[in-house]
Protein backbone atom coordinates (compact mmCIF):
# COMPACT_ATOMS: atom_id res chain seq x y z
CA UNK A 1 3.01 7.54 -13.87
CA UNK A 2 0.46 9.18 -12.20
CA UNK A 3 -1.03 5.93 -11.36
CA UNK A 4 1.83 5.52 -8.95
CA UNK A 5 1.00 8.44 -6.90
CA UNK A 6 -2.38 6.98 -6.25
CA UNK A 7 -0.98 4.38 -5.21
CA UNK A 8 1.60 5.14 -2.65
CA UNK A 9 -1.04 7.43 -1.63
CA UNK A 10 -3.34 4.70 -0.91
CA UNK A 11 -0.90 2.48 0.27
CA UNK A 12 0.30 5.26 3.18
CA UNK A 13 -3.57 5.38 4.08
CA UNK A 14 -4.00 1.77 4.19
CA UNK A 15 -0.69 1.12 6.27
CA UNK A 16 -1.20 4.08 8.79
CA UNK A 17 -5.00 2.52 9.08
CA UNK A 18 -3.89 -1.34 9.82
CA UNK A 19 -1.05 -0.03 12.16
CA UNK A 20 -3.72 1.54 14.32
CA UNK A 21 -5.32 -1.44 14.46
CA UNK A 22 -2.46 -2.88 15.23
CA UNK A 23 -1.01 -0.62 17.85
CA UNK A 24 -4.50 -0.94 19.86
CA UNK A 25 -4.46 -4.96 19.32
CA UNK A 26 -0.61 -6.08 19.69
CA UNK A 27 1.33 -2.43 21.15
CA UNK A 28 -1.32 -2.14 24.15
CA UNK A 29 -2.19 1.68 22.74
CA UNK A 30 -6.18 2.68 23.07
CA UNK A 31 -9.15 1.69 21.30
CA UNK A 32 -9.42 5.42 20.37
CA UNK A 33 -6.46 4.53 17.82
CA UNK A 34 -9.53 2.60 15.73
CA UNK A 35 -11.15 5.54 14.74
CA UNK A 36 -8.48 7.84 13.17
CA UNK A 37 -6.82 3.82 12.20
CA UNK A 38 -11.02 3.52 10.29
CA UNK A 39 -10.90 7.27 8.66
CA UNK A 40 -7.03 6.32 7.33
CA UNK A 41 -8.57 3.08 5.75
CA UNK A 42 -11.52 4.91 4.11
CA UNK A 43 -9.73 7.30 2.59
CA UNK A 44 -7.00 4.29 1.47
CA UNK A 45 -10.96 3.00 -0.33
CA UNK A 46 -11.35 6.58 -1.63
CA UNK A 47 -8.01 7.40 -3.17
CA UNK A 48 -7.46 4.09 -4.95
CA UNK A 49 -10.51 4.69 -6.93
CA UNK A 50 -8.69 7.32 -8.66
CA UNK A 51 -5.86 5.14 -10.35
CA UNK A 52 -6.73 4.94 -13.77
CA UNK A 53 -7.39 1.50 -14.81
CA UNK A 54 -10.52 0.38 -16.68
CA UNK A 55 -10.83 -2.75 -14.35
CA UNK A 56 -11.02 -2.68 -10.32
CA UNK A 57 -9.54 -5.78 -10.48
CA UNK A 58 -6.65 -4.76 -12.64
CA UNK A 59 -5.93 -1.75 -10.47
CA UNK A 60 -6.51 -3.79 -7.18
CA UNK A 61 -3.67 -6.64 -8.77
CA UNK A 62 -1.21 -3.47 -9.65
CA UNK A 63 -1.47 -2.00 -6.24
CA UNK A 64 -0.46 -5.20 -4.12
CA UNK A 65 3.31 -4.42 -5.32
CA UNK A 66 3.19 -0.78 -4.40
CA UNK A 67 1.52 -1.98 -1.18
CA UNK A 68 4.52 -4.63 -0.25
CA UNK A 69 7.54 -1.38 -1.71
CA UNK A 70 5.05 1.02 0.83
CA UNK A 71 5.27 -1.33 3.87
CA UNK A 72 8.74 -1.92 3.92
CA UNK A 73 9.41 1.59 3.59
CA UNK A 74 6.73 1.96 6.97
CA UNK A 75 8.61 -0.61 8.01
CA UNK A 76 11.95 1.64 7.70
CA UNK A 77 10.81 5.06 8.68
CA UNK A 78 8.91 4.72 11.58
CA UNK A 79 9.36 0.74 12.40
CA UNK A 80 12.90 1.50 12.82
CA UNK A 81 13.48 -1.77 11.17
CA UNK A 82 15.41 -1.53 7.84
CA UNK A 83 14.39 -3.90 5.01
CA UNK A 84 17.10 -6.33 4.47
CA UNK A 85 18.38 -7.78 0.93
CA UNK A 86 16.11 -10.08 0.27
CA UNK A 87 12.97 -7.56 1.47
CA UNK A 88 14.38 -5.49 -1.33
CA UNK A 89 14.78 -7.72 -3.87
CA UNK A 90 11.16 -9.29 -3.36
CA UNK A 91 9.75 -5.86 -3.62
CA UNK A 92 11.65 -5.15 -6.55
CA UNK A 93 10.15 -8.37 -8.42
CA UNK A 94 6.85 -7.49 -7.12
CA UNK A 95 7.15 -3.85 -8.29
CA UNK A 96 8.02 -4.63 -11.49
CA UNK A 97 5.29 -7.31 -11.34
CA UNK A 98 2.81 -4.14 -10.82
CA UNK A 99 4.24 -2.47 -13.53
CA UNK A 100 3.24 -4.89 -16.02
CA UNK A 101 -0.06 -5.58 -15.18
CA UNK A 102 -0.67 -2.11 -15.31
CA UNK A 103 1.15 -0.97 -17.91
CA UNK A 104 1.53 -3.80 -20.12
CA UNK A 105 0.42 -3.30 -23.71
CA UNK A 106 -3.09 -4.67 -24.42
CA UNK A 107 -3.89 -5.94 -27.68
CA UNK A 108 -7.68 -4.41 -28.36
């Protein structure tokens, strides 16, 4: 469960990160939004390292459903945009999808 944690935690660091990029690029805001947008996406780099997988590439697979649950949520609280039925029930296949790659039983 704790694997989760790092996780949303990343995923809040990567979203806040691309959504600076992509107030400066599409909302007109200031190129100054890059830098705090560059330290949010390093720290997304620094915290994912911490979910406890034996493969990057197994923890990297997990993530993208927490990622997709994360942005709707962004999407939500400070889009102002509620996630319809069918944005739920994607995230819900794609969370449980996450679930088993991470936490499905491996045979060695």
């Amino acid at each position: 469960m704790n694997s989760f944690l790092w996780y949303f935690l990343a995923a809040a660091g990567e979203i806040a990160g691309c959504f600076a990029f992509w107030a400066w690029l599409r909302l007109g805001r200031s190129v100054w939004w890059t830098i705090p947008g560059m330290l949010s996406l390093a720290l997304f780099a620094l915290i994912l390292t911490r979910v406890d997988a034996a493969w990057a590439g197994r923890a990297y697979a997990a993530y993208g459903g927490v990622y997709i649950v994360a942005s709707l949520a962004w999407m939500w609280l400070v889009e102002g945009s509620a996630p319809d039925r069918w944005d739920l029930a994607g995230a819900a296949v794609c969370l449980l999808g996450a679930a088993l790659i991470l936490l499905g039983p491996r045979g060695w």
